[in-house]
N, C-alpha and C. Protein backbone atom coordinates (compact mmCIF):
# COMPACT_ATOMS: atom_id res chain seq x y z
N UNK A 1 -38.84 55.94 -12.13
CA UNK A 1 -39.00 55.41 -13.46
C UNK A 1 -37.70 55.56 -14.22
N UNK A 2 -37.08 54.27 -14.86
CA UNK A 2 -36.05 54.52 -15.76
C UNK A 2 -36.32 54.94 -17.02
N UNK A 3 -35.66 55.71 -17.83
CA UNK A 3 -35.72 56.09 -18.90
C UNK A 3 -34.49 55.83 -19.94
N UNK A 4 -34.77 55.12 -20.64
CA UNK A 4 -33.83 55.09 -21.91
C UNK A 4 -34.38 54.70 -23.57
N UNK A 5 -33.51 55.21 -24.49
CA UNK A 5 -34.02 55.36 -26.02
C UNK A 5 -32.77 53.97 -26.21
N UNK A 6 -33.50 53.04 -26.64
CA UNK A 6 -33.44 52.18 -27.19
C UNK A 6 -32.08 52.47 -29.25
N UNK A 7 -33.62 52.73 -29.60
CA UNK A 7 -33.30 53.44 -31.04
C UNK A 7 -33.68 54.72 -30.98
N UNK A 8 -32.77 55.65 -32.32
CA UNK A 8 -33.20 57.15 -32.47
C UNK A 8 -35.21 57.11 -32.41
N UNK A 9 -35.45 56.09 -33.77
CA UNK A 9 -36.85 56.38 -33.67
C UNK A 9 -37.69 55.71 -32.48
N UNK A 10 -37.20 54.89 -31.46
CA UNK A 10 -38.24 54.24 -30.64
C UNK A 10 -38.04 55.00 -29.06
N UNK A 11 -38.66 55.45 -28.50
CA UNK A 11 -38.64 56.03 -26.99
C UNK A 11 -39.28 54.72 -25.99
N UNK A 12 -38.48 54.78 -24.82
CA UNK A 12 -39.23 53.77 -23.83
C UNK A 12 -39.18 54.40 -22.63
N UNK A 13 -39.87 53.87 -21.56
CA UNK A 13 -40.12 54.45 -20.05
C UNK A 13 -40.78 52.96 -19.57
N UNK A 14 -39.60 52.73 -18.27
CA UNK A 14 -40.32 51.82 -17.42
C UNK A 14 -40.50 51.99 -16.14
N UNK A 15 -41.25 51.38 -15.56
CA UNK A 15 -41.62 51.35 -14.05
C UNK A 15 -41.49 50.25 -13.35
N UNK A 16 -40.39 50.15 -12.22
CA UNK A 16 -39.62 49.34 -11.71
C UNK A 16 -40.50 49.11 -10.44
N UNK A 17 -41.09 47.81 -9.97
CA UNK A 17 -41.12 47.31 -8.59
C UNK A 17 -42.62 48.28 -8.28
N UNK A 18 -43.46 48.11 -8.97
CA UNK A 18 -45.18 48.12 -9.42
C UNK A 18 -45.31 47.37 -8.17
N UNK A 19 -46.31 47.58 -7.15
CA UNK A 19 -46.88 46.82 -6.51
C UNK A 19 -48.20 46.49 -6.84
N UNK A 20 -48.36 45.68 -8.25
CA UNK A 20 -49.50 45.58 -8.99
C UNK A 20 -49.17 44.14 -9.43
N UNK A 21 -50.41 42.89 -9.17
CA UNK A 21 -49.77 42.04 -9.78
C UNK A 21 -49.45 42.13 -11.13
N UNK A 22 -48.35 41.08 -11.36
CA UNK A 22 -48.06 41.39 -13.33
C UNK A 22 -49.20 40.59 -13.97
N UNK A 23 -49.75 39.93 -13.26
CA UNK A 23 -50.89 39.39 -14.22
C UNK A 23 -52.25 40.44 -14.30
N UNK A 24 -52.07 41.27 -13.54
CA UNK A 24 -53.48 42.08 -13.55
C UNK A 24 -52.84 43.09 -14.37
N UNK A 25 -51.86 43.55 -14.89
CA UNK A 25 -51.10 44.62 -15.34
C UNK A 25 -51.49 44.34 -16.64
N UNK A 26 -51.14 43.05 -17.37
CA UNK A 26 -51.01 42.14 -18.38
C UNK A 26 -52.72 42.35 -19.16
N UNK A 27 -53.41 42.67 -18.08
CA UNK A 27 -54.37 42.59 -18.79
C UNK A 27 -54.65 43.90 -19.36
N UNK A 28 -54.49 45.08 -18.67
CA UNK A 28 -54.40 46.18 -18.99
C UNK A 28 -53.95 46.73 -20.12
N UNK A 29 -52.33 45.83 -19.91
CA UNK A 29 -51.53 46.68 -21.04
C UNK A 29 -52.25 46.09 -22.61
N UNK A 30 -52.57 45.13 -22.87
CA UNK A 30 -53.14 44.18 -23.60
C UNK A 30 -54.12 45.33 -24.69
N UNK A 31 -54.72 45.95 -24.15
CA UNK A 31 -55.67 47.02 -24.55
C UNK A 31 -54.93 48.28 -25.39
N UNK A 32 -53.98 48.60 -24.78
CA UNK A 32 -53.19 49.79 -25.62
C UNK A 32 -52.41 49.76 -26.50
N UNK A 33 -51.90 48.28 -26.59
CA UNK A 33 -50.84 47.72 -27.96
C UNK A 33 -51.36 47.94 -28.68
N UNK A 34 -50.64 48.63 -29.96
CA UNK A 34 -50.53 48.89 -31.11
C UNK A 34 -51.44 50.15 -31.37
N UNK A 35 -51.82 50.70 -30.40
CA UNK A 35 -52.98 51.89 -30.63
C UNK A 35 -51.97 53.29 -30.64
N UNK A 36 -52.82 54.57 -31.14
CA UNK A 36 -52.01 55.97 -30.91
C UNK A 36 -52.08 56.44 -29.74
N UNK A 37 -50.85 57.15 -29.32
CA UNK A 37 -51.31 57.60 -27.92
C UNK A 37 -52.51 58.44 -27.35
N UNK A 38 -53.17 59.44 -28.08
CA UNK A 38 -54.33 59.68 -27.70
C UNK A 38 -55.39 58.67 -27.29
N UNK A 39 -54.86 57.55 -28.27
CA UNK A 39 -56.52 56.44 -28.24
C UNK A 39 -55.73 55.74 -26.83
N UNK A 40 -54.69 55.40 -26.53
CA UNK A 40 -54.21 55.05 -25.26
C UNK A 40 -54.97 55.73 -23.75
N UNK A 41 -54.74 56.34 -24.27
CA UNK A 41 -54.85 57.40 -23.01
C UNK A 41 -56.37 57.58 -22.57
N UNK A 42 -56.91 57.61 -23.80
CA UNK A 42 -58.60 57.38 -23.32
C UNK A 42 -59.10 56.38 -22.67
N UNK A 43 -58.16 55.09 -23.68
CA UNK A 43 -58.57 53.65 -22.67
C UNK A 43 -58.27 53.26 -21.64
N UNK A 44 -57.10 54.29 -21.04
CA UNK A 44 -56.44 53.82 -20.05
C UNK A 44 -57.43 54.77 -18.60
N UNK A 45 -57.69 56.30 -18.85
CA UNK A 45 -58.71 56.92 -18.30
C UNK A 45 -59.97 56.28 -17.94
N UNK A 46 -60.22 55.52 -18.67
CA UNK A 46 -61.85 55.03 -18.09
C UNK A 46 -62.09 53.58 -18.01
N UNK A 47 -60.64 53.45 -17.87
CA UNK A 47 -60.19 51.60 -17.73
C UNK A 47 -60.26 51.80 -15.75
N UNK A 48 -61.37 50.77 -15.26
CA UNK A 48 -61.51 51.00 -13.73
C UNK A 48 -60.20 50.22 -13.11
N UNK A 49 -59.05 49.78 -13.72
CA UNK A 49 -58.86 48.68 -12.78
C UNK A 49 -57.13 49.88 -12.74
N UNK A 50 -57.10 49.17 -11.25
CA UNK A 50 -56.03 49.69 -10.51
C UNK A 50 -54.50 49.69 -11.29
N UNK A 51 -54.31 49.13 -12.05
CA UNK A 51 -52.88 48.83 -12.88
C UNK A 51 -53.00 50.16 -13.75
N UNK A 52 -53.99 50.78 -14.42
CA UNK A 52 -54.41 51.79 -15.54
C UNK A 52 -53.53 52.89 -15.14
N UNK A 53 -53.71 53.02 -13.54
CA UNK A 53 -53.16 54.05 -12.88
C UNK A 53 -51.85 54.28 -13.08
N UNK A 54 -51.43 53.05 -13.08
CA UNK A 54 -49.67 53.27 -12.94
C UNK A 54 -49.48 52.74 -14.53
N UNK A 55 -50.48 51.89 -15.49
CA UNK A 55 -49.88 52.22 -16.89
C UNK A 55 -50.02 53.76 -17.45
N UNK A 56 -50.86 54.25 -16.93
CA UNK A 56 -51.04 55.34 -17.57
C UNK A 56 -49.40 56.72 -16.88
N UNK A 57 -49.16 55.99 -15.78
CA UNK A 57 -47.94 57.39 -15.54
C UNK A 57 -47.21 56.68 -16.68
N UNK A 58 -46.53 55.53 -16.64
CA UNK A 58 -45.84 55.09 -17.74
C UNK A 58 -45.57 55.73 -19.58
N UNK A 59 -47.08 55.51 -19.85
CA UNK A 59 -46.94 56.03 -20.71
C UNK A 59 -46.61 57.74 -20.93
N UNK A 60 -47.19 58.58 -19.88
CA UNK A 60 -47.00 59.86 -19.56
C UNK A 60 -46.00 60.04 -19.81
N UNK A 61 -44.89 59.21 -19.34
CA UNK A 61 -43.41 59.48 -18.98
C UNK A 61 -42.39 59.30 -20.74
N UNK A 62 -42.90 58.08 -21.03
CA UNK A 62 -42.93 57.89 -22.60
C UNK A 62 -42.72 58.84 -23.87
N UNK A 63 -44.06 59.60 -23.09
CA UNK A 63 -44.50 60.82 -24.23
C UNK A 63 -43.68 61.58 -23.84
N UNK A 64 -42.87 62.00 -22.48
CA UNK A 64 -42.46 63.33 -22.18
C UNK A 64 -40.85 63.26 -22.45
N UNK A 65 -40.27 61.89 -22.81
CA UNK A 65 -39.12 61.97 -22.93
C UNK A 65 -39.34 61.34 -24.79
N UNK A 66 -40.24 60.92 -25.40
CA UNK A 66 -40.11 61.59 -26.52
C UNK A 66 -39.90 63.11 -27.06
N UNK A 67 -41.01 63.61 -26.50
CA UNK A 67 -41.15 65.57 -26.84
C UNK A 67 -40.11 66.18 -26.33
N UNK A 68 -39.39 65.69 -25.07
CA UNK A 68 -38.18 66.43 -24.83
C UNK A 68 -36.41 66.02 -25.61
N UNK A 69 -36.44 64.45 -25.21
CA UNK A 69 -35.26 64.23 -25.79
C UNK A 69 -35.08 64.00 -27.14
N UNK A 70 -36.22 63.84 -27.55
CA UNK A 70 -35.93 62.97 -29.49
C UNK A 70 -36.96 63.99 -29.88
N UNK A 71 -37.29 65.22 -29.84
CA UNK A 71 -37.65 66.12 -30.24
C UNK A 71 -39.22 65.50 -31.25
N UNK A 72 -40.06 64.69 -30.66
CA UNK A 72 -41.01 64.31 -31.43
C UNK A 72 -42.53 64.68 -31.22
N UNK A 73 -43.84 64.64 -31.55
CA UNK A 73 -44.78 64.88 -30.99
C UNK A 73 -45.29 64.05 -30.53
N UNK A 74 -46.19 64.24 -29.39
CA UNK A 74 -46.44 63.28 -28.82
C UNK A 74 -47.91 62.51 -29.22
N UNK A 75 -48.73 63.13 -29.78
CA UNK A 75 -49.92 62.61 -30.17
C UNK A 75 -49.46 61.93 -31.51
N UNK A 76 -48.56 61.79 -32.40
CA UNK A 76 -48.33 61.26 -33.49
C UNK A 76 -47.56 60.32 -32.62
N UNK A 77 -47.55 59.79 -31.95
CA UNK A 77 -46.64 58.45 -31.82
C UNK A 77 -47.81 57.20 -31.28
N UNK A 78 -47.12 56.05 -31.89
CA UNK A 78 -48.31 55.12 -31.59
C UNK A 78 -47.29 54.51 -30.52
N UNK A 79 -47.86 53.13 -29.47
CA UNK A 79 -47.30 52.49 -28.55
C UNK A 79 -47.42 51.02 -29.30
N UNK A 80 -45.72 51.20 -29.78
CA UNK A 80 -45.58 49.97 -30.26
C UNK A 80 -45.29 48.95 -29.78
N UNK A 81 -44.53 48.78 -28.32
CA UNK A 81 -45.24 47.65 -27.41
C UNK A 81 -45.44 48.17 -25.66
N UNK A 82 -45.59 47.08 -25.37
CA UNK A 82 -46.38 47.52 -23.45
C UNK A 82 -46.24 46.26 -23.57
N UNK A 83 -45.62 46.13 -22.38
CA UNK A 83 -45.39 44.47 -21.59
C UNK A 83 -45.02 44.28 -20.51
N UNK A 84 -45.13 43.61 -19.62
CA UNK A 84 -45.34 43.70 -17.40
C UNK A 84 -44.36 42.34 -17.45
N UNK A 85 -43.55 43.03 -17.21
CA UNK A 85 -42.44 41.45 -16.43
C UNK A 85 -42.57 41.31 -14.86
N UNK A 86 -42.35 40.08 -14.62
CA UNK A 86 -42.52 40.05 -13.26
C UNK A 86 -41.12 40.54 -12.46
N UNK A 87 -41.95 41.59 -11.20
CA UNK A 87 -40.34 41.69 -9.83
C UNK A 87 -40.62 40.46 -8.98
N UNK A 88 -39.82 41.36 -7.90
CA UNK A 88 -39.72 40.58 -6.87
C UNK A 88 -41.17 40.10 -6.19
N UNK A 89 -40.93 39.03 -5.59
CA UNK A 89 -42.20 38.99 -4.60
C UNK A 89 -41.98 39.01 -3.05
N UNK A 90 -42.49 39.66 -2.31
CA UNK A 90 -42.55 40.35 -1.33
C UNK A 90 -43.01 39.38 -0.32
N UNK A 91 -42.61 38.27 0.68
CA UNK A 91 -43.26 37.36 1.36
C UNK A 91 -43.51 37.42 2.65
N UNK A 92 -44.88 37.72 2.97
CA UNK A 92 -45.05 37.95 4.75
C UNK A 92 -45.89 36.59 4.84
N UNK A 93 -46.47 36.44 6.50
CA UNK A 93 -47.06 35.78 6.74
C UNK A 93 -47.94 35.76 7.33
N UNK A 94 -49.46 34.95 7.53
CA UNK A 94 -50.18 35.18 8.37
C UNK A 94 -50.92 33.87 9.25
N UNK A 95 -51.14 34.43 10.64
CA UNK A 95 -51.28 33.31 12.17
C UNK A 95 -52.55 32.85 11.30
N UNK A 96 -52.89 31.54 11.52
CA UNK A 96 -53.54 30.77 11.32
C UNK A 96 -54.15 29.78 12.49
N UNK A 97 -55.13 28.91 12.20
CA UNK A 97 -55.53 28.33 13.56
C UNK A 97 -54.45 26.90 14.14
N UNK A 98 -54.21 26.89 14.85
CA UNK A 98 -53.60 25.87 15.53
C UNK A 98 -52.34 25.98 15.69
N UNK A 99 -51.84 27.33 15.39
CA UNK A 99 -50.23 27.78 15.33
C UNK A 99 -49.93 27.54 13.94
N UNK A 100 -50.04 27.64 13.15
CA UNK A 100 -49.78 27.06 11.87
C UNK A 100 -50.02 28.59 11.50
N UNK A 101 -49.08 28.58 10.00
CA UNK A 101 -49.27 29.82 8.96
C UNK A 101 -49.32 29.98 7.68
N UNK A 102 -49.75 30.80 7.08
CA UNK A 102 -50.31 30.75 5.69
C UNK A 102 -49.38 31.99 5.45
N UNK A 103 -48.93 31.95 3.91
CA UNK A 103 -47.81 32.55 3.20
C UNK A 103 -48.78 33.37 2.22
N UNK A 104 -48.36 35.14 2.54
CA UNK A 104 -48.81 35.51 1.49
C UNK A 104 -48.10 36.45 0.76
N UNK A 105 -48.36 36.38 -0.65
CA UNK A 105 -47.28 36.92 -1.83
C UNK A 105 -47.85 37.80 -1.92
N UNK A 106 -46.70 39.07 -1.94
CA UNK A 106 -47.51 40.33 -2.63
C UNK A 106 -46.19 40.83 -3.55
N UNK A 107 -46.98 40.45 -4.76
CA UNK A 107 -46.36 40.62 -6.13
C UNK A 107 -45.91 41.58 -6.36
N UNK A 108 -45.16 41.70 -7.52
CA UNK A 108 -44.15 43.26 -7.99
C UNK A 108 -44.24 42.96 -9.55
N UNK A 109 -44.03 44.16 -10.27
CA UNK A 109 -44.38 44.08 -11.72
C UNK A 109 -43.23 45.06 -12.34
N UNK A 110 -42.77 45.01 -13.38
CA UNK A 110 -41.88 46.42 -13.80
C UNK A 110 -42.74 46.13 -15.22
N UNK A 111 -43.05 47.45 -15.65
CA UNK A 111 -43.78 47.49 -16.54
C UNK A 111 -42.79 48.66 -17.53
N UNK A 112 -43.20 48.56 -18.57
CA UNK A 112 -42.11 48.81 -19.93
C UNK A 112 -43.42 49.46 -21.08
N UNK A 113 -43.37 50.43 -21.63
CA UNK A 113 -44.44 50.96 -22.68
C UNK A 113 -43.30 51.87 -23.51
N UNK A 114 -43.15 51.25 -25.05
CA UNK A 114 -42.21 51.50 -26.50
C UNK A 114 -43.12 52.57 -27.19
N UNK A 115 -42.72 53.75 -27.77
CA UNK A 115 -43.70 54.59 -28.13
C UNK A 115 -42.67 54.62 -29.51
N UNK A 116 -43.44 54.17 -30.91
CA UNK A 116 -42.77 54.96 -32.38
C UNK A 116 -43.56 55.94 -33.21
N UNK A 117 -42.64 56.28 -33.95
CA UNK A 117 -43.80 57.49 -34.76
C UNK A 117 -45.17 56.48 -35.60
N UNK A 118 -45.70 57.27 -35.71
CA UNK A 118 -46.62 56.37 -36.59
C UNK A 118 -46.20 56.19 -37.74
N UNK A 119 -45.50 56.59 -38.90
CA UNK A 119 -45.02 56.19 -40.17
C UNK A 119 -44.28 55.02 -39.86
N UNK A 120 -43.42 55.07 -38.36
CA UNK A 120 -42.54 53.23 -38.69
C UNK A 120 -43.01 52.07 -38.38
N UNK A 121 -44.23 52.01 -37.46
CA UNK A 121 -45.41 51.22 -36.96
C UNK A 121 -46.45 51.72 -37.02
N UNK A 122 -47.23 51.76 -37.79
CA UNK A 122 -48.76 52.21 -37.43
C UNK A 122 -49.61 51.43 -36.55
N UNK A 123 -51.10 51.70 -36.64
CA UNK A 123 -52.02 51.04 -36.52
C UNK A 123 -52.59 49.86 -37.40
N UNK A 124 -52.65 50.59 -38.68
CA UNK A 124 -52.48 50.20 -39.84
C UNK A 124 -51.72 48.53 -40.26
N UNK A 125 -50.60 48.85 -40.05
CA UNK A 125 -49.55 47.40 -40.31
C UNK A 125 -50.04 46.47 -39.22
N UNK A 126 -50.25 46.84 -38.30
CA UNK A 126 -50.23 45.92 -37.00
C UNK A 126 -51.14 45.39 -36.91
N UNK A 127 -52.46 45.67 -37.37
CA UNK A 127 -53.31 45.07 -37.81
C UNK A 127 -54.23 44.15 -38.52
N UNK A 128 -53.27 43.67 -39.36
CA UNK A 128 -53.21 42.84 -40.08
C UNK A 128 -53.70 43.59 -41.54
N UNK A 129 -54.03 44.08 -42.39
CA UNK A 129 -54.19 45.00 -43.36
C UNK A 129 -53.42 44.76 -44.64
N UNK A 130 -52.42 43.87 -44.35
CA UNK A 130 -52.04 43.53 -45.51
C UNK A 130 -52.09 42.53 -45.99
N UNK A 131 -52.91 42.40 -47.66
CA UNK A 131 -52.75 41.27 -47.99
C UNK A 131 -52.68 39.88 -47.62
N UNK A 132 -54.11 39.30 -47.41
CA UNK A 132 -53.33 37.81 -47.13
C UNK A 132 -52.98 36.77 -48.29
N UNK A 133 -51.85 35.75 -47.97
CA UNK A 133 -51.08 35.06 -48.45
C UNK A 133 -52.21 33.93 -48.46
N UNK A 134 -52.48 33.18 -50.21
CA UNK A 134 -53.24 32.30 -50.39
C UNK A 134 -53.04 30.99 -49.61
N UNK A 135 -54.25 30.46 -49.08
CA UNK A 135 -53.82 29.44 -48.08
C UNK A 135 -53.97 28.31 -48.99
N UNK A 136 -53.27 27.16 -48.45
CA UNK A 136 -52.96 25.55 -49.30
C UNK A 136 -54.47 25.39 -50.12
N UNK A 137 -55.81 25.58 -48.83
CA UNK A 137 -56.82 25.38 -49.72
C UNK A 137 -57.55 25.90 -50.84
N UNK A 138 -56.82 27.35 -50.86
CA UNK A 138 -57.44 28.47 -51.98
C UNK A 138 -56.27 28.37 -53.39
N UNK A 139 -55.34 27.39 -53.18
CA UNK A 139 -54.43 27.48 -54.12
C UNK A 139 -54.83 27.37 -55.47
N UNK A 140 -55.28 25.94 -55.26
CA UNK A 140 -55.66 25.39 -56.37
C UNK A 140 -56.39 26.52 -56.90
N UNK A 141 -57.81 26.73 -56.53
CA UNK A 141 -58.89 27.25 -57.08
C UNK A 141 -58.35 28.73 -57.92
N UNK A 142 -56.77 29.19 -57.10
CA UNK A 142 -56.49 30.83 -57.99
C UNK A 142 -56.03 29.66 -58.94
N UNK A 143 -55.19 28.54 -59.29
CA UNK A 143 -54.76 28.12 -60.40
C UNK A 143 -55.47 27.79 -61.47
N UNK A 144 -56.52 27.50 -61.03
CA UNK A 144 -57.58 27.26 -62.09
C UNK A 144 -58.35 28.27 -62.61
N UNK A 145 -58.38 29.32 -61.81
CA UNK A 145 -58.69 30.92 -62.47
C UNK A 145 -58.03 31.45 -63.56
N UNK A 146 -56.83 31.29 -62.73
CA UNK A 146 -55.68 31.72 -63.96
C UNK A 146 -55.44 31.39 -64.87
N UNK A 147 -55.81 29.78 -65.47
CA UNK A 147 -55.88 28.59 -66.37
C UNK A 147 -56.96 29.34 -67.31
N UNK A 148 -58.34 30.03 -66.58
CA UNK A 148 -59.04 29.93 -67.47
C UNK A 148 -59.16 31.25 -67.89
N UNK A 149 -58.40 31.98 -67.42
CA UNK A 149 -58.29 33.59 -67.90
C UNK A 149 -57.16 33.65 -68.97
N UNK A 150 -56.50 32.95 -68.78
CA UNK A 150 -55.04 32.36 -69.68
C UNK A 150 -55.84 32.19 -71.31
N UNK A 151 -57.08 30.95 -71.39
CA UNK A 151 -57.55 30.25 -72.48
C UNK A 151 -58.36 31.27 -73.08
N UNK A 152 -59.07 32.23 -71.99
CA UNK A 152 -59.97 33.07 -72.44
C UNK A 152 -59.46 33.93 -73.33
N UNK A 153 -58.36 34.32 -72.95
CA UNK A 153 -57.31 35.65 -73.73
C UNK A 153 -56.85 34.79 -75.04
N UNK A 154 -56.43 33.52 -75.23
CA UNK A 154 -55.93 33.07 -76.09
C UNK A 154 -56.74 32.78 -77.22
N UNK A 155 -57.85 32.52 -76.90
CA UNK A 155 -59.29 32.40 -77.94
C UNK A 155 -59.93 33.43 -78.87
């Protein structure tokens, strides 16, 4: 597993040449974005599918070169991203009837999990939690609120 800090506040850990497809990985990691690492770690524990295994050393590795190199805790950090790029693919073959052969891929994944404190990404922000921005169709209707809260005060 490579290890490198990006930024002071962001820690990363990846895992190079996964013999997991990246699309089955993808689904996995999908689940732990934007969550704290405790809540990670639970989902990733009782998540049955074979990728969990190797997201979960990932993140392990994450946490341990936060707490060691950037001096941080590890249950206060949320996983601000997780994402499975595709490796190499690995191509053998197999005898088929009439002399003929069928090609089969066995996929490779390097998988990548970003761990920040929770004050610079939460759960919170990522969530959508803030404020939404009035849409074209609600415009009008705050303008005409405001029109009549305007007349009300003036009366």
């Amino acid at each position: 597993m490579a290890v490198a800090a990006q930024d002071s506040q962001e820690v990363r850990a990846e895992a190079k040449f996964v013999r997991v497809s990246p699309r089955k990985a993808r689904l996995v990691t999908e689940h732990i974005r934007g969550r704290s690492v405790p809540e990670a770690r639970t989902i990733l524990a009782f998540t049955q599918r074979a990728a969990a295994r190797e997201i979960e050393k990932v993140l392990r590795s994450a946490v341990a070169n936060a707490e060691s190199n950037h001096n941080l805790v590890g249950d206060e950090l949320v996983v601000s991203a997780a994402y499975v790029d595709e490796g190499p693919t690995i191509k053998r073959w197999r005898a088929r009837a009439r002399g003929r052969v069928a090609r089969i891929r066995k996929r490779t994944c390097h998988i990548t999990v970003r761990l920040a404190p929770t004050a610079q990404s939460g759960p919170e922000k990522r969530r959508g939690s803030a404020p939404a921005e009035p849409t074209k169709a609600s415009a009008p209707k705050a303008r005409k609120r405001a029109s009549a809260r305007r007349k009300e005060a003036n009366a």
